[in-house]
N, C-alpha and C. Protein backbone atom coordinates (compact mmCIF):
# COMPACT_ATOMS: atom_id res chain seq x y z
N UNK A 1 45.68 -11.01 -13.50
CA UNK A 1 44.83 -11.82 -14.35
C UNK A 1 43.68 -12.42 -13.56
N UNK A 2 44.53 -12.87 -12.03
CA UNK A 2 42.84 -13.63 -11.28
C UNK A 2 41.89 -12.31 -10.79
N UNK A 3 42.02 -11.26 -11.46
CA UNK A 3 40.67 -10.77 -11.09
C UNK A 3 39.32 -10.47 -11.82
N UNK A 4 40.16 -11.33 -12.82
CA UNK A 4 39.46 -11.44 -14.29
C UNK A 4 38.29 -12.47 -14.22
N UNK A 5 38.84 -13.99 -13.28
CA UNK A 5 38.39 -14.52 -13.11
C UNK A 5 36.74 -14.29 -12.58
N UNK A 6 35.66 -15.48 -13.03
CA UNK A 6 34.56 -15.37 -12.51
C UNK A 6 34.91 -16.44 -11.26
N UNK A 7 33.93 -16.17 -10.20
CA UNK A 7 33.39 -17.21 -9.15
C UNK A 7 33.49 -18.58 -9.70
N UNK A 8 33.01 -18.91 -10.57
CA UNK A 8 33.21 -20.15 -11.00
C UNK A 8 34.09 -20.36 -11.24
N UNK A 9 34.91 -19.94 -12.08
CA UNK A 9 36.59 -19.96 -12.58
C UNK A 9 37.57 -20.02 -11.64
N UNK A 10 37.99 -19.17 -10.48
CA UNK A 10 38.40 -19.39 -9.45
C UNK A 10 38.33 -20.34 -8.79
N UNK A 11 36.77 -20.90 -8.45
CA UNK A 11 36.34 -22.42 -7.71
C UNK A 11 37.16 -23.26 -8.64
N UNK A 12 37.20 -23.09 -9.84
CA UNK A 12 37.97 -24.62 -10.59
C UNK A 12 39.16 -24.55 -10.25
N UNK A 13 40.04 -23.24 -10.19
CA UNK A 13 41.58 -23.58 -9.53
C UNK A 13 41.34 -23.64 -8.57
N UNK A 14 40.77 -23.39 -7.60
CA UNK A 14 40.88 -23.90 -6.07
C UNK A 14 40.58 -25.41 -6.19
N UNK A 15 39.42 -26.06 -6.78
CA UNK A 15 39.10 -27.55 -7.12
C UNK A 15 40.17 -28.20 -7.43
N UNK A 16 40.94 -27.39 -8.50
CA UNK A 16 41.94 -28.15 -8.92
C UNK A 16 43.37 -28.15 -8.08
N UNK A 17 43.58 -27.54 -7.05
CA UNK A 17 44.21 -27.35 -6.20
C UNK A 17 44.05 -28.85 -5.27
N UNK A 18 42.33 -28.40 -4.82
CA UNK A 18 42.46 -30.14 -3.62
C UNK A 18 41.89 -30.94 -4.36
N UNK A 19 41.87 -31.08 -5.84
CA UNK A 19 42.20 -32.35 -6.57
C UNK A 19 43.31 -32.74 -6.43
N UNK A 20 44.41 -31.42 -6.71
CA UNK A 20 46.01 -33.03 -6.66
C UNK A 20 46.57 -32.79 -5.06
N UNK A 21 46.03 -32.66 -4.21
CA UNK A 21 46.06 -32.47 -2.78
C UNK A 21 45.31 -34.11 -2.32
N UNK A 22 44.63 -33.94 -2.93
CA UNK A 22 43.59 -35.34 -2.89
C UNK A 22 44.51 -36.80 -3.37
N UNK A 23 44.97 -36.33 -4.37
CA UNK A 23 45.60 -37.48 -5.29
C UNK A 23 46.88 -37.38 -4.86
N UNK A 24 47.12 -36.85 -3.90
CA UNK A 24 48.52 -36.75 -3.16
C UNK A 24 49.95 -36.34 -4.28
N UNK A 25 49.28 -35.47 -5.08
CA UNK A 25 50.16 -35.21 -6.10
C UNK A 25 51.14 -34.14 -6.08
N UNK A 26 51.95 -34.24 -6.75
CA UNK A 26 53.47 -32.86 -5.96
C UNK A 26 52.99 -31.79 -6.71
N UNK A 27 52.19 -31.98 -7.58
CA UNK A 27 51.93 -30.64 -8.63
C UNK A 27 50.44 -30.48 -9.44
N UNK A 28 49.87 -29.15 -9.77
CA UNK A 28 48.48 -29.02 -10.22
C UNK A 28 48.78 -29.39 -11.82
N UNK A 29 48.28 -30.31 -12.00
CA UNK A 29 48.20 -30.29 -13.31
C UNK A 29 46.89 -30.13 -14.54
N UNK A 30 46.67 -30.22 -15.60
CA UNK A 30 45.60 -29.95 -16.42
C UNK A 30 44.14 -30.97 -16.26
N UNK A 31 45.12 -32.64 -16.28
CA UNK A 31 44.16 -33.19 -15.34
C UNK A 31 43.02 -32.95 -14.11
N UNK A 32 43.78 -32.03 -13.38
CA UNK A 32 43.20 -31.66 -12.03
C UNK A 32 41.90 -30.35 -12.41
N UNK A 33 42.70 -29.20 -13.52
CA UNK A 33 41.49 -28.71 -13.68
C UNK A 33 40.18 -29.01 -14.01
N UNK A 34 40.45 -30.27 -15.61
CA UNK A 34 39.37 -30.82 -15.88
C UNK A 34 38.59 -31.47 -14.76
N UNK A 35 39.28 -32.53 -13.35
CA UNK A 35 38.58 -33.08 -12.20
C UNK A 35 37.53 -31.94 -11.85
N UNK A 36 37.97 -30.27 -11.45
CA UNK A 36 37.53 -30.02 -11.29
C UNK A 36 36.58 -29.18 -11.45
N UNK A 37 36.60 -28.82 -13.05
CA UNK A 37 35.42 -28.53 -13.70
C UNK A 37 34.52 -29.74 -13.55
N UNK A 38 34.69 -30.62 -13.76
CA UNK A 38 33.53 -31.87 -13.92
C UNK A 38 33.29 -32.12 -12.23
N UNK A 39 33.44 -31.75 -11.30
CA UNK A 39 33.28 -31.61 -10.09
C UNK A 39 32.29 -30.68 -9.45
N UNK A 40 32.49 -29.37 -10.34
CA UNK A 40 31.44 -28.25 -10.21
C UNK A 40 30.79 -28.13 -11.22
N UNK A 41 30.23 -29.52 -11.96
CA UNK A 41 29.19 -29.74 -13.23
C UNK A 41 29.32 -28.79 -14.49
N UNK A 42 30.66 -27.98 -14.62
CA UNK A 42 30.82 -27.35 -15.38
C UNK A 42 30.93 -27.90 -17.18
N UNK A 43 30.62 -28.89 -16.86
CA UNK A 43 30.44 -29.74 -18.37
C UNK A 43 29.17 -30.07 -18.05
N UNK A 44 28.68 -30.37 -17.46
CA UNK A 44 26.98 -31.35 -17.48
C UNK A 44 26.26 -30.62 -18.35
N UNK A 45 25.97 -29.66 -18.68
CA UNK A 45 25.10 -28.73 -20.22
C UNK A 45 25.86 -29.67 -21.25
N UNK A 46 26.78 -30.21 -21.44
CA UNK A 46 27.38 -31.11 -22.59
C UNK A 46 26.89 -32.53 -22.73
N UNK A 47 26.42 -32.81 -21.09
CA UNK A 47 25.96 -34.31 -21.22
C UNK A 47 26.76 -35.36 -20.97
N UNK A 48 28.05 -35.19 -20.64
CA UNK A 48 28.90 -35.81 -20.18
C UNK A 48 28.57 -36.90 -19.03
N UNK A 49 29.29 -37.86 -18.81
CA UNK A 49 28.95 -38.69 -17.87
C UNK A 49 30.30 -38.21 -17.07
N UNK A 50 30.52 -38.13 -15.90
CA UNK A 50 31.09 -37.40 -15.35
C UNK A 50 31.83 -38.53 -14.59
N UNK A 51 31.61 -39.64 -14.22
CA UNK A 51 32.40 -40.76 -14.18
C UNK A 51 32.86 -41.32 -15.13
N UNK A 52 32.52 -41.32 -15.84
CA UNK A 52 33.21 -42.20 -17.49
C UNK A 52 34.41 -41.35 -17.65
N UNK A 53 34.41 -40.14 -17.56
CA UNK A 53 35.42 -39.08 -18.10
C UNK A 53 36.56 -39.30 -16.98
N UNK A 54 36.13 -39.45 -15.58
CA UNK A 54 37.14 -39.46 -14.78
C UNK A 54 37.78 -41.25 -15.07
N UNK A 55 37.28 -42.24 -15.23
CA UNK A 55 37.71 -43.28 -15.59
C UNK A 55 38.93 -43.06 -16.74
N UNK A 56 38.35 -42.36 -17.62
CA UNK A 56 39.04 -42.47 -18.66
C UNK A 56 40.92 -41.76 -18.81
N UNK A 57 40.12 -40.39 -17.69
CA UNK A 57 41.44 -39.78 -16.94
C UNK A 57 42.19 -40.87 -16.71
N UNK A 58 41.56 -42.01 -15.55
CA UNK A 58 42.54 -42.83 -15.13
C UNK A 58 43.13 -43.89 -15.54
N UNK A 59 42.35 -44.05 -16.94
CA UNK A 59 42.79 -44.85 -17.51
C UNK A 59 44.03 -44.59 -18.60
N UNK A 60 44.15 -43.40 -18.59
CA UNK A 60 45.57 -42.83 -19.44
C UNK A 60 46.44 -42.24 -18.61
N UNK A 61 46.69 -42.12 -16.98
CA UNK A 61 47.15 -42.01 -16.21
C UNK A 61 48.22 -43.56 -16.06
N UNK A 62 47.07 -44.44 -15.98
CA UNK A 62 48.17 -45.99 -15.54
C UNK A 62 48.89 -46.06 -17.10
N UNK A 63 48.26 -45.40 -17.96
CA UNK A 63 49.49 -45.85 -19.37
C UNK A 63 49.97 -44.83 -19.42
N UNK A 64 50.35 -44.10 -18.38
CA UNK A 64 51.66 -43.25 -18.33
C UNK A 64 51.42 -42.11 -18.59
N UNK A 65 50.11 -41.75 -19.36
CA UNK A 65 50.00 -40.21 -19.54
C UNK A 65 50.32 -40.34 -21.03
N UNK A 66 50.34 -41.40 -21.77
CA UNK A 66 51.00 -41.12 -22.96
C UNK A 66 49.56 -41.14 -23.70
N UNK A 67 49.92 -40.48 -24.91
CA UNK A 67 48.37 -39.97 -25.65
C UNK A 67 48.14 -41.06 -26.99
N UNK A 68 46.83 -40.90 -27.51
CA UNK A 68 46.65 -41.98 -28.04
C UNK A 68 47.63 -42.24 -29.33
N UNK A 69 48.05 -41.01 -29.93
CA UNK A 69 49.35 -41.03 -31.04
C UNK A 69 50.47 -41.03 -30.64
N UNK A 70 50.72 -41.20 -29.11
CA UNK A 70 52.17 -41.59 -29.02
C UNK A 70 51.99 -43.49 -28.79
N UNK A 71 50.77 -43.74 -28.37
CA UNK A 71 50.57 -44.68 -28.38
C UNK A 71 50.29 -45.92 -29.59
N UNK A 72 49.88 -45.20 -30.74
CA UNK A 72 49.75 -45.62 -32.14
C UNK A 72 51.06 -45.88 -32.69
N UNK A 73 52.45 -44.96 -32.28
CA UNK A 73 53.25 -44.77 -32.83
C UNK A 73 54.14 -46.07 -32.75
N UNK A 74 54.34 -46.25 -30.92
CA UNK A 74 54.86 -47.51 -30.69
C UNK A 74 54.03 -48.40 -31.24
N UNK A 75 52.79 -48.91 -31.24
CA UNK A 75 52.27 -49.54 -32.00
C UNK A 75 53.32 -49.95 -33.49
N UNK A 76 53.11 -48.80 -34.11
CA UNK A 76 53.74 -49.04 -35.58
C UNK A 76 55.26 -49.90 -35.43
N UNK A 77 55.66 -50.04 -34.35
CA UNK A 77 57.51 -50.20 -33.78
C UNK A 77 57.09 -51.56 -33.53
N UNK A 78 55.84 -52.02 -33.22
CA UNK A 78 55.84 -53.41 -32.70
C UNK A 78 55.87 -53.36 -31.38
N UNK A 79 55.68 -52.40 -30.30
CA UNK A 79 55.25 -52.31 -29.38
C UNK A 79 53.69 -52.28 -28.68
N UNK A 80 53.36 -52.95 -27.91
CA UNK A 80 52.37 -53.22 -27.38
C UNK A 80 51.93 -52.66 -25.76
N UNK A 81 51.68 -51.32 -26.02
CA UNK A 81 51.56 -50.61 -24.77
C UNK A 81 50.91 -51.13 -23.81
N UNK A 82 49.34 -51.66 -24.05
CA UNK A 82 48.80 -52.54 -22.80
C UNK A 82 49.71 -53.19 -22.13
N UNK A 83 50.57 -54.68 -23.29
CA UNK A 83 50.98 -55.52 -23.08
C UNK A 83 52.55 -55.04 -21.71
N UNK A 84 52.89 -53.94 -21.94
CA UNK A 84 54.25 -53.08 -21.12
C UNK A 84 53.26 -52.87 -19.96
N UNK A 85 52.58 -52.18 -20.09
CA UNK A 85 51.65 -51.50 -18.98
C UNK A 85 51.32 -53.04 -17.90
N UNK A 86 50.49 -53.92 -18.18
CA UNK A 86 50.29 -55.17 -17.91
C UNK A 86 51.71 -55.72 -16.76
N UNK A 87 52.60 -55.75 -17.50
CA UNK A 87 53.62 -56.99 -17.04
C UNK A 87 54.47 -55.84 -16.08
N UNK A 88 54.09 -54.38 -15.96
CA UNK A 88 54.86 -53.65 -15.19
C UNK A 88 54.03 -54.08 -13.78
N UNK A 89 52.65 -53.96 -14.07
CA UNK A 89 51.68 -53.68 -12.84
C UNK A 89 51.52 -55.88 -12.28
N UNK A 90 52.19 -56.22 -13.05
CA UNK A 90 52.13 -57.75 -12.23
C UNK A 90 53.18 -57.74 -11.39
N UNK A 91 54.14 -57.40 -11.78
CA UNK A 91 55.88 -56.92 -11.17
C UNK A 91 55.61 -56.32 -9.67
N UNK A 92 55.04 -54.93 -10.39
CA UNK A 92 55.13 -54.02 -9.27
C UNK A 92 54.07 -53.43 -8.37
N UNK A 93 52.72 -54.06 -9.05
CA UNK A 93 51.44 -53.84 -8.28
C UNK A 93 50.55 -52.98 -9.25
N UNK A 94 49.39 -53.09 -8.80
CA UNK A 94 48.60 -52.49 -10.07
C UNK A 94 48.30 -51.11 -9.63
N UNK A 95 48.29 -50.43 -10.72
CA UNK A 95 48.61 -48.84 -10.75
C UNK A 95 49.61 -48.26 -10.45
N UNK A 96 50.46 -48.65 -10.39
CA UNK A 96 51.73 -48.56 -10.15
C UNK A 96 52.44 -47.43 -10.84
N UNK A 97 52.01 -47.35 -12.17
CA UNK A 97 52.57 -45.93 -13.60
C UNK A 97 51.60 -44.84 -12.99
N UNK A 98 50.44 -45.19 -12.06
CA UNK A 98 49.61 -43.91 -11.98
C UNK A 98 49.78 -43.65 -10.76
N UNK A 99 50.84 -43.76 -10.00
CA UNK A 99 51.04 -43.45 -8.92
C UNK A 99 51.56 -41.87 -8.59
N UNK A 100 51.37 -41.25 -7.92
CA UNK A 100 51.62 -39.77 -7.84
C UNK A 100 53.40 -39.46 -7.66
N UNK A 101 53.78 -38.72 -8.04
CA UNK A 101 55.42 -38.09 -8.01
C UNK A 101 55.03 -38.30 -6.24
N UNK A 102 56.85 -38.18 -5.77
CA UNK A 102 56.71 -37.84 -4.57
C UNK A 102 56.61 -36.65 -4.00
N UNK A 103 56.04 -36.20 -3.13
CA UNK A 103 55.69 -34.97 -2.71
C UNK A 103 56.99 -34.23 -2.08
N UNK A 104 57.03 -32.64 -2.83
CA UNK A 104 58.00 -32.24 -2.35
C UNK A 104 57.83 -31.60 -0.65
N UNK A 105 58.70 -31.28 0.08
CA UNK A 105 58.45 -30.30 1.19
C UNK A 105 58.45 -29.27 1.29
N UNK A 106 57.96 -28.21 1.30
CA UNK A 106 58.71 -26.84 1.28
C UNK A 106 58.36 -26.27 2.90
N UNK A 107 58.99 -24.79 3.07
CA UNK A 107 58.70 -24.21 4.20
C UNK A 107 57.25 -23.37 4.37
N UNK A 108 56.34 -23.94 4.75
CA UNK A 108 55.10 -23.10 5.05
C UNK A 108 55.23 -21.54 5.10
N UNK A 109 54.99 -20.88 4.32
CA UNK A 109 54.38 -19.42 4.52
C UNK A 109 53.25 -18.40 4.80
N UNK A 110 53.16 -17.73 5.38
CA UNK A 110 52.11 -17.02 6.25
C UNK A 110 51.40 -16.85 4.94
N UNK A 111 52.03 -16.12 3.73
CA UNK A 111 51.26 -15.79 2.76
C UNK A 111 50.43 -16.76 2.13
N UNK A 112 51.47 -17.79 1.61
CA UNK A 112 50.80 -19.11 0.83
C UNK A 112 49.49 -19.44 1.39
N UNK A 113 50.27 -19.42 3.18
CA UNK A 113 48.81 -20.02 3.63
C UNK A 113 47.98 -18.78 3.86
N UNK A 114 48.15 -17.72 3.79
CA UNK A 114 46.88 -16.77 4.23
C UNK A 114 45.82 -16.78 2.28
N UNK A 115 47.02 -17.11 1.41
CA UNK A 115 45.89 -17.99 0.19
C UNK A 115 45.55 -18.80 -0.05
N UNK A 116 45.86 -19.56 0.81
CA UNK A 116 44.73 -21.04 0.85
C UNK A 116 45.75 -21.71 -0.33
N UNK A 117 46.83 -21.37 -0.16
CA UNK A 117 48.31 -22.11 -1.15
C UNK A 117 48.82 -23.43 -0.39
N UNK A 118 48.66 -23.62 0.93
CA UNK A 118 49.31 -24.74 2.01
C UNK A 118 48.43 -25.59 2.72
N UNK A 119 48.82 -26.77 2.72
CA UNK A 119 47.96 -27.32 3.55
C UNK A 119 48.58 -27.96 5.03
N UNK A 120 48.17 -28.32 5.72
CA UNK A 120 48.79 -29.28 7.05
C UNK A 120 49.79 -30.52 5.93
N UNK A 121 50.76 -30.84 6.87
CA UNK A 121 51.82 -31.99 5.96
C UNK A 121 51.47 -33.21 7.28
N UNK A 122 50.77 -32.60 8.18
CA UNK A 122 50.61 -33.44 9.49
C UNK A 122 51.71 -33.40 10.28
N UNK A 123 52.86 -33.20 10.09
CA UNK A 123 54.13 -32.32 10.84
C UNK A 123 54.55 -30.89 11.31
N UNK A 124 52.82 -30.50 11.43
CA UNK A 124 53.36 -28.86 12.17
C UNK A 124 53.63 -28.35 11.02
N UNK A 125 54.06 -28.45 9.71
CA UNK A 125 54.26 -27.57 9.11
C UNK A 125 52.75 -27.46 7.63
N UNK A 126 53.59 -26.79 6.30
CA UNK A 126 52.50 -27.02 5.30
C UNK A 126 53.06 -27.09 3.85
N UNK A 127 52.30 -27.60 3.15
CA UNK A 127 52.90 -27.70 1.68
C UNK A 127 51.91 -26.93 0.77
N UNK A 128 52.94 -26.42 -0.19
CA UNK A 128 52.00 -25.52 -1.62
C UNK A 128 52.52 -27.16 -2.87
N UNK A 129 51.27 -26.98 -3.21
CA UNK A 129 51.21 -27.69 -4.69
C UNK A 129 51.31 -26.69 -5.65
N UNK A 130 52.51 -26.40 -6.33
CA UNK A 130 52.41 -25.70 -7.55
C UNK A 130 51.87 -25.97 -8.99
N UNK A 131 52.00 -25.55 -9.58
CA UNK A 131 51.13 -25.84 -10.91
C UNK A 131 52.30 -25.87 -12.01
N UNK A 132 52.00 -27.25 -12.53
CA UNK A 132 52.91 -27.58 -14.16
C UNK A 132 52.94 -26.31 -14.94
N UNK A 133 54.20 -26.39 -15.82
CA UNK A 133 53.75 -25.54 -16.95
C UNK A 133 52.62 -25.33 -17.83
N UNK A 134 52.12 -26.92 -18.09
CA UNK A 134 50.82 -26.67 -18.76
C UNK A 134 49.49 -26.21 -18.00
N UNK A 135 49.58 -26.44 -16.99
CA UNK A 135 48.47 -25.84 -16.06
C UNK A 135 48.43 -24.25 -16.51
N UNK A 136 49.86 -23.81 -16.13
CA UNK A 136 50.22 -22.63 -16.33
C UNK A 136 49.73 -21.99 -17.63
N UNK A 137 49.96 -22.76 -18.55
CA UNK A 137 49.73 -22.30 -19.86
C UNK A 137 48.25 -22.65 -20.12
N UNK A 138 47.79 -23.45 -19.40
CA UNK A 138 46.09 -23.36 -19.46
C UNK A 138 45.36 -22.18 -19.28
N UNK A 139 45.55 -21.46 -17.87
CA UNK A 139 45.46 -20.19 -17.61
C UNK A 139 45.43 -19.16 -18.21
N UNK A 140 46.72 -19.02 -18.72
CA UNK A 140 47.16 -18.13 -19.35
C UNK A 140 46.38 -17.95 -21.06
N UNK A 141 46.08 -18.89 -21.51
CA UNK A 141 45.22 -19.40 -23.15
C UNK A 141 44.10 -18.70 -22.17
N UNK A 142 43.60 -19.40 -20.97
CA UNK A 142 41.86 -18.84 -20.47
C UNK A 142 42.02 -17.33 -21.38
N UNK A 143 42.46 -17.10 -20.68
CA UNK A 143 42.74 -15.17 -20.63
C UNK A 143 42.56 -14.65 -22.51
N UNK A 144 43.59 -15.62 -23.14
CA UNK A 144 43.82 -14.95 -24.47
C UNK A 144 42.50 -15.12 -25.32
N UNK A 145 41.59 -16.40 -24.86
CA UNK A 145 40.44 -17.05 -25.27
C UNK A 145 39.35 -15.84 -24.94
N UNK A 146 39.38 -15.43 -23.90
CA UNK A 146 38.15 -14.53 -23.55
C UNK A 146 38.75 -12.83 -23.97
N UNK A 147 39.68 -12.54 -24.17
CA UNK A 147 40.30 -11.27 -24.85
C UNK A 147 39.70 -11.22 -26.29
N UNK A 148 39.98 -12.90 -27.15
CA UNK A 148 40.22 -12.50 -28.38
C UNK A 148 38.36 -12.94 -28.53
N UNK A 149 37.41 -13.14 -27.91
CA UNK A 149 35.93 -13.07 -27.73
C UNK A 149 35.58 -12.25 -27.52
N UNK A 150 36.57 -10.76 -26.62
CA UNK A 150 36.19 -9.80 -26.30
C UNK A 150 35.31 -10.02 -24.97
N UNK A 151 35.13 -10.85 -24.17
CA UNK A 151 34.56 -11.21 -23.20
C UNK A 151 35.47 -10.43 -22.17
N UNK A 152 35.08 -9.56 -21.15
CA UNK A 152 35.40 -9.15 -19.89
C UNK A 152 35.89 -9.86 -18.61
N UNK A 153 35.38 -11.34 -18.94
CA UNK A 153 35.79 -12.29 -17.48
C UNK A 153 35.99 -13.34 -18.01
N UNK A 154 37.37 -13.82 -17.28
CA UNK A 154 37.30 -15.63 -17.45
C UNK A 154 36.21 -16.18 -16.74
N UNK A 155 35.79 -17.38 -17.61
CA UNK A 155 34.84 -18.22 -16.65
C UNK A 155 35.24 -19.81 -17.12
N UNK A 156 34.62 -20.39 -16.53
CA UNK A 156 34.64 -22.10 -16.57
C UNK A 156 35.00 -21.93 -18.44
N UNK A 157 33.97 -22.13 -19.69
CA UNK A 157 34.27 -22.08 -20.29
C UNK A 157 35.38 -21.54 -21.22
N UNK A 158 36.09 -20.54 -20.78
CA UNK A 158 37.15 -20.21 -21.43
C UNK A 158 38.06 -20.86 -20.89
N UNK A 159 38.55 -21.89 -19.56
CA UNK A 159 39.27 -22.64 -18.81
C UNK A 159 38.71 -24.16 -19.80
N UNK A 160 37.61 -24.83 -20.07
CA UNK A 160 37.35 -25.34 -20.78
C UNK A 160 37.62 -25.15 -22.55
N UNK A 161 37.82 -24.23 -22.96
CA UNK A 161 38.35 -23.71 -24.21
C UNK A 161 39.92 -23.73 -24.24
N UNK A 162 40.67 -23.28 -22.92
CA UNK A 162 41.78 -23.48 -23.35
C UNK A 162 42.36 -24.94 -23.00
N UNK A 163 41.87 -25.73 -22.04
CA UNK A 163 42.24 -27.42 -22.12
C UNK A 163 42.03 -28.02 -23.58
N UNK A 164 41.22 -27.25 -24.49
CA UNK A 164 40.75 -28.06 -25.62
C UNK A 164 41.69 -27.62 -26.60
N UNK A 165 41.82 -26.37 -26.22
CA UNK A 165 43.21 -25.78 -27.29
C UNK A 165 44.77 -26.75 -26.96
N UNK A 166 44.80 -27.43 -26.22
CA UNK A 166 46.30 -27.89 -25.89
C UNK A 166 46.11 -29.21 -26.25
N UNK A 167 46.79 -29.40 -26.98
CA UNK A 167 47.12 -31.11 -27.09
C UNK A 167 47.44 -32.11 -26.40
N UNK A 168 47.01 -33.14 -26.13
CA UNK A 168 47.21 -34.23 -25.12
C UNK A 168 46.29 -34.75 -24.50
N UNK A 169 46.45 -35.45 -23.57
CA UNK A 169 45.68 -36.51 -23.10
C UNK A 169 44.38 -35.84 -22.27
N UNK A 170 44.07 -35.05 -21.55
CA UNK A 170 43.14 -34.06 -21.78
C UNK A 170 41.71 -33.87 -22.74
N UNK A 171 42.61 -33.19 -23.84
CA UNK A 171 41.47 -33.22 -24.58
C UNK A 171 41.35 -34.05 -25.55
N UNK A 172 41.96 -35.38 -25.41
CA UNK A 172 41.77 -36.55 -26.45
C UNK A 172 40.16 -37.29 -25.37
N UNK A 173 40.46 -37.14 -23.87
CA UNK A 173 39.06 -37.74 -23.47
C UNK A 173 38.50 -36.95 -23.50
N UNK A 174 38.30 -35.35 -23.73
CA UNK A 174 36.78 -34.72 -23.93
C UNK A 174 36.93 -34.69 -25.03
N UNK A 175 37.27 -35.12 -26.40
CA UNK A 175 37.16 -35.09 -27.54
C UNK A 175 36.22 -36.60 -27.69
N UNK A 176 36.73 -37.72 -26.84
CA UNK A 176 36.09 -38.88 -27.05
C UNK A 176 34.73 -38.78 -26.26
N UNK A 177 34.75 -37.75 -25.84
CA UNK A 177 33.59 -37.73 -24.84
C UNK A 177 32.35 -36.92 -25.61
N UNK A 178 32.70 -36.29 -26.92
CA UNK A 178 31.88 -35.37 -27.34
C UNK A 178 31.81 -34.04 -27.51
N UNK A 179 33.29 -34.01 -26.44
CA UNK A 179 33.37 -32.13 -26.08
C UNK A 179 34.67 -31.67 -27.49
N UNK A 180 34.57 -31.42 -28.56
CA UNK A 180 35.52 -30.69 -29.18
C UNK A 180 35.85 -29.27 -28.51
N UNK A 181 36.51 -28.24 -29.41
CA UNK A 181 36.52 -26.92 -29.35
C UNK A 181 35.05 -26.22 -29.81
N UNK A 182 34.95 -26.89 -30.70
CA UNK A 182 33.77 -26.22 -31.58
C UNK A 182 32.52 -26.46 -30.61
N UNK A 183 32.33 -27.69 -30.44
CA UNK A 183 31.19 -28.01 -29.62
C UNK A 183 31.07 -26.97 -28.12
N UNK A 184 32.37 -26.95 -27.63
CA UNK A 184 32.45 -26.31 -26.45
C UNK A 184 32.17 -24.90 -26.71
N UNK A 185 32.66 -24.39 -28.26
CA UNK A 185 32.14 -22.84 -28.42
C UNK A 185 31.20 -22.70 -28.74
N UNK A 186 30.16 -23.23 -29.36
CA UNK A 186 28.93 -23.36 -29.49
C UNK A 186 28.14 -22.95 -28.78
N UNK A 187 28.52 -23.81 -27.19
CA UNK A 187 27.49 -23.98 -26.14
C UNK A 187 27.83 -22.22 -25.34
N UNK A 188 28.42 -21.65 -26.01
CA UNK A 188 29.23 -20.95 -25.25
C UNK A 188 28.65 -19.08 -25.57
């Protein structure tokens, strides 16, 4: 499938690679692609503010990742998500819910690393960040997105088409941001 990929498309999983390398995160997630489309201006033709969007990432990161209708829902229960979020991060320090999993270890491999899969752990050895299922399934939509367009290559936009196809916290901030599906196929 990655040979399908364009130059650009590739750069976003590699981006999104030392995005959660960056964020010291155990795993690539959908988050990380969007970082790094908006990293290689692959939204700026949309107009996006490219800090606002990453704010907003982080701002549904410290409330757990939970989306705005799971968040409505407790609402309806008489729950007050700020108000949880709040009295966790006085407790336990602020940002505390957006703090990264702990990083697993694995055994460095010649291969991983001859793909740019490992990095230094600073102990002589190296770690691969694997990719969530939904990452996974981001990918994998790229592909079905540019098949069922009849398009020959993934590129940024069909990686942008399939974050918009998946539900969740994702594309609730490029939805608030302006970027629908439609809008994104448009430009496209």
């Amino acid at each position: 499938m990655f040979e399908r990929f364009t130059r650009d498309a590739r750069s976003t999983v590699v981006g999104a690679v030392a995005e959660a390398r960056q964020a010291r995160a155990a795993t690539v997630t959908e988050e990380h692609l969007l970082l790094s489309l908006l990293a290689l201006g692959a939204l700026d033709p949309f107009g996006v503010d490219r800090e606002a969007v990453a704010a907003d990432l982080a701002a549904a990161r410290r409330r757990g990742g939970m989306s705005r209708a799971d968040e409505e829902a407790l609402a309806g229960l008489g729950i007050d998500l700020g108000e949880i979020v709040s009295r966790i991060e006085e407790a336990h320090g602020e940002g505390v819910l957006a703090a990264p999993a702990p990083r697993r270890r694995t055994l460095g491999g010649s291969l991983r690393s001859a793909l740019g899969r490992d990095e230094p752990d600073g102990r002589g050895g190296s770690r691969h960040v694997p990719f969530t299922q939904g990452s996974k399934k981001v990918l994998e939509q790229s592909l079905r997105i540019a098949l069922g367009r009849k398009d020959k290559h993934i590129g940024t936009l069909h990686l942008l088409l399939a974050l918009l196809s998946r539900p969740g916290t994702v594309a609730e901030v490029l939805t608030d941001h302006g970027i629908t599906y439609a809008t994104a196929e448009a430009h496209g």
